[in-house]
N, C-alpha and C. Protein backbone atom coordinates (compact mmCIF):
# COMPACT_ATOMS: atom_id res chain seq x y z
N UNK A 1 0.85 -1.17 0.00
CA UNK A 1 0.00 0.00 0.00
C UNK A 1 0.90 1.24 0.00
N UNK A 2 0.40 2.22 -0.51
CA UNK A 2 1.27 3.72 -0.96
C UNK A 2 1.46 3.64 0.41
N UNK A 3 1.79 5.05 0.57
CA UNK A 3 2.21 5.95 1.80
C UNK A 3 1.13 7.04 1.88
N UNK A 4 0.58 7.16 0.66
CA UNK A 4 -0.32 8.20 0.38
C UNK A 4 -1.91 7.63 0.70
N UNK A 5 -1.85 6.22 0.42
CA UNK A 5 -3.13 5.83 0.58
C UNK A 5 -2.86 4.92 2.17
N UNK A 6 -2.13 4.66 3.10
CA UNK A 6 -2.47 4.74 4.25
C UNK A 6 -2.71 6.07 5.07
N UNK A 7 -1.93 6.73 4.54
CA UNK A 7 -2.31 8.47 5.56
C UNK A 7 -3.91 8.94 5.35
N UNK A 8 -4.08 8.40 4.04
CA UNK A 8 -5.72 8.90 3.62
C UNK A 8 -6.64 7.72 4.71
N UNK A 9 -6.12 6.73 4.61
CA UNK A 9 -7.08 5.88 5.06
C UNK A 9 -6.85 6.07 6.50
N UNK A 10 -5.55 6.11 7.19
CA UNK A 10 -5.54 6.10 8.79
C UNK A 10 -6.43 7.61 9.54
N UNK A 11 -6.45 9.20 8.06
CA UNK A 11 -7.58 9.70 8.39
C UNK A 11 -8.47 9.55 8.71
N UNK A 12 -9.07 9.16 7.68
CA UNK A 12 -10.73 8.56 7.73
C UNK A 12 -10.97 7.52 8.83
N UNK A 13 -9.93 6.69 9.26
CA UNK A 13 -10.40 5.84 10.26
C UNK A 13 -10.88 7.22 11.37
N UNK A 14 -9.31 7.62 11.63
CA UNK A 14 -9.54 8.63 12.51
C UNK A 14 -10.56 9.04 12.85
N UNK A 15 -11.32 9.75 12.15
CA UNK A 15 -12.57 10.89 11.99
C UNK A 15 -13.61 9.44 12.10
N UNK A 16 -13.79 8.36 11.72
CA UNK A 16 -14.82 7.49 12.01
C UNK A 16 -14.85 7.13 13.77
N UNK A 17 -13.97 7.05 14.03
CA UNK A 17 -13.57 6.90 15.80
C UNK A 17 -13.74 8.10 16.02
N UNK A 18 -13.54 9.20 16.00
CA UNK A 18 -13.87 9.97 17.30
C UNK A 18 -14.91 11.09 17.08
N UNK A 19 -16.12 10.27 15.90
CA UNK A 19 -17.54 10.96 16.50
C UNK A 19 -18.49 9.88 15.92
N UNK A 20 -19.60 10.35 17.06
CA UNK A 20 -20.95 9.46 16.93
C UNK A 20 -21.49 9.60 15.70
N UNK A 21 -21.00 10.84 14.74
CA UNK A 21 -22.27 11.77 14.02
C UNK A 21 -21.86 11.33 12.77
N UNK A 22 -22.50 10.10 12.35
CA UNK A 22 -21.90 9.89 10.90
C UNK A 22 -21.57 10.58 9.87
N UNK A 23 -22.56 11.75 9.97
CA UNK A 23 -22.25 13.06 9.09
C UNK A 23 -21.06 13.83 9.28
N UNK A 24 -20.69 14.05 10.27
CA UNK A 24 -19.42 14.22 10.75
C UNK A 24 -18.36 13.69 9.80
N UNK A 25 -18.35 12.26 10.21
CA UNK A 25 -17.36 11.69 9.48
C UNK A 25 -17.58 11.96 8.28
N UNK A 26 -18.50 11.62 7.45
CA UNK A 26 -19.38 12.38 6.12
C UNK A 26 -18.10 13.16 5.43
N UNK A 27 -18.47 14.38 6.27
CA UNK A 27 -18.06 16.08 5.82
C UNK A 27 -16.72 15.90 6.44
N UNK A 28 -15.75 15.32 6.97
CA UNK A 28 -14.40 14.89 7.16
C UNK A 28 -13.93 14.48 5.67
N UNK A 29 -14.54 13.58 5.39
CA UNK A 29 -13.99 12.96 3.83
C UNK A 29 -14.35 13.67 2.64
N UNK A 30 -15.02 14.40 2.68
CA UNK A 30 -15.84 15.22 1.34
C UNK A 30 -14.84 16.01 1.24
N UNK A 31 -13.95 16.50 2.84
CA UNK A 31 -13.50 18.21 2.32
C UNK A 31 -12.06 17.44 1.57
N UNK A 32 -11.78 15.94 1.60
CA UNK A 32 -10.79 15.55 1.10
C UNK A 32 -10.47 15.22 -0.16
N UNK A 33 -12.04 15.27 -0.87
CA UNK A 33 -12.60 14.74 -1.94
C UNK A 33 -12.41 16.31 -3.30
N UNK A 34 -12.26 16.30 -4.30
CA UNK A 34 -12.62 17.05 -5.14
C UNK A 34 -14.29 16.51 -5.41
N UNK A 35 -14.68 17.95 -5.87
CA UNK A 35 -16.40 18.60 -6.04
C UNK A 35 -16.84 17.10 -7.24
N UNK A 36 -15.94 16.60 -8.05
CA UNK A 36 -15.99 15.83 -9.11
C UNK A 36 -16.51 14.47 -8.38
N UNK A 37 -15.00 14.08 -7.94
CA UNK A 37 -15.43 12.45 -6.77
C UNK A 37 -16.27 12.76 -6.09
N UNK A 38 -16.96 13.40 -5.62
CA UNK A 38 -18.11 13.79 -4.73
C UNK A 38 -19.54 13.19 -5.20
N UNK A 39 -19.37 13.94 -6.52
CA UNK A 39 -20.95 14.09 -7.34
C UNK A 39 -20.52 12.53 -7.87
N UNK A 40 -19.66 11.88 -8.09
CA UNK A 40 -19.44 10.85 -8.71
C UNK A 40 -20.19 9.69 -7.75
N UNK A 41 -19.36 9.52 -6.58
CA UNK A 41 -19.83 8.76 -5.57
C UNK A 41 -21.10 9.09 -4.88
N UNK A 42 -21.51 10.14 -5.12
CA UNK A 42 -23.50 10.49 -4.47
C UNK A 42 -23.97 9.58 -5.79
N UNK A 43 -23.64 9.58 -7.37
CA UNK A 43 -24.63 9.18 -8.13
C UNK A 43 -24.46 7.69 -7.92
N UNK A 44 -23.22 6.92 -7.34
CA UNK A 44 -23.15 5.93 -7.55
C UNK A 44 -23.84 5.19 -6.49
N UNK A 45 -24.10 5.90 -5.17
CA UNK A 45 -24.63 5.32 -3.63
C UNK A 45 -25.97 5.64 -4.07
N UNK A 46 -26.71 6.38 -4.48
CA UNK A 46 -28.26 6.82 -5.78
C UNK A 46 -28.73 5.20 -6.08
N UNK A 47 -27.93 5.39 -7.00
CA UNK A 47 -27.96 3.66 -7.84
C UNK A 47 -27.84 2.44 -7.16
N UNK A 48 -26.81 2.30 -6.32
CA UNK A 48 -27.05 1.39 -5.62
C UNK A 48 -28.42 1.26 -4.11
N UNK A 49 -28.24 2.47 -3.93
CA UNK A 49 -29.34 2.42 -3.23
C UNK A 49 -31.08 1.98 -4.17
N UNK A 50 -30.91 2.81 -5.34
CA UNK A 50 -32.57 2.54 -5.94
C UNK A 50 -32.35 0.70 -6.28
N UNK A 51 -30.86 0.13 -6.49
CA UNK A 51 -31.12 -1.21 -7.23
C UNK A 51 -31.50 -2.15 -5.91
N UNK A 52 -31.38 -1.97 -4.52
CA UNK A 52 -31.29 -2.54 -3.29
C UNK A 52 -32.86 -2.27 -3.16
N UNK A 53 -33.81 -1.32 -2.97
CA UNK A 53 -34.90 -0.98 -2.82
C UNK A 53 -35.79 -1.61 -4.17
N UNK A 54 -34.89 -1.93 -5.35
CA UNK A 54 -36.33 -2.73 -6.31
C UNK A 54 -36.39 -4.16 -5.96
N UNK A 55 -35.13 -4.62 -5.15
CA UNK A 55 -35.23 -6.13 -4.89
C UNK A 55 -36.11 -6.45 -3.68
N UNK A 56 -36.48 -5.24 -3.19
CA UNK A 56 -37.33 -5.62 -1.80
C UNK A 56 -38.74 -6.23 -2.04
């Protein structure tokens, strides 16, 4: 694993441990994110969310 992609990831653990507020953690990773990966990964959690809700 990089060096670059454990510091990113030992962040995000970070910020997942030390709050209750999932949104929190949320808006921890977004401000890490460019505006692009952002809108990318909302359309893709969209989709997976509507394909999880037609199998119900």
């Amino acid at each position: 694993m990089s060096l670059e992609t454990e510091t990113l990831l030992r962040t995000i653990l970070y910020q997942l441990k030390m709050t209750d507020d999932i949104e929190d953690a949320r808006e921890a990773v977004e401000v890490m994110c460019s505006e692009e990966t952002v809108a990318y990964v909302e359309k893709k959690a969209a989709q997976s969310k509507t394909r999880k809700e037609t199998k119900k």
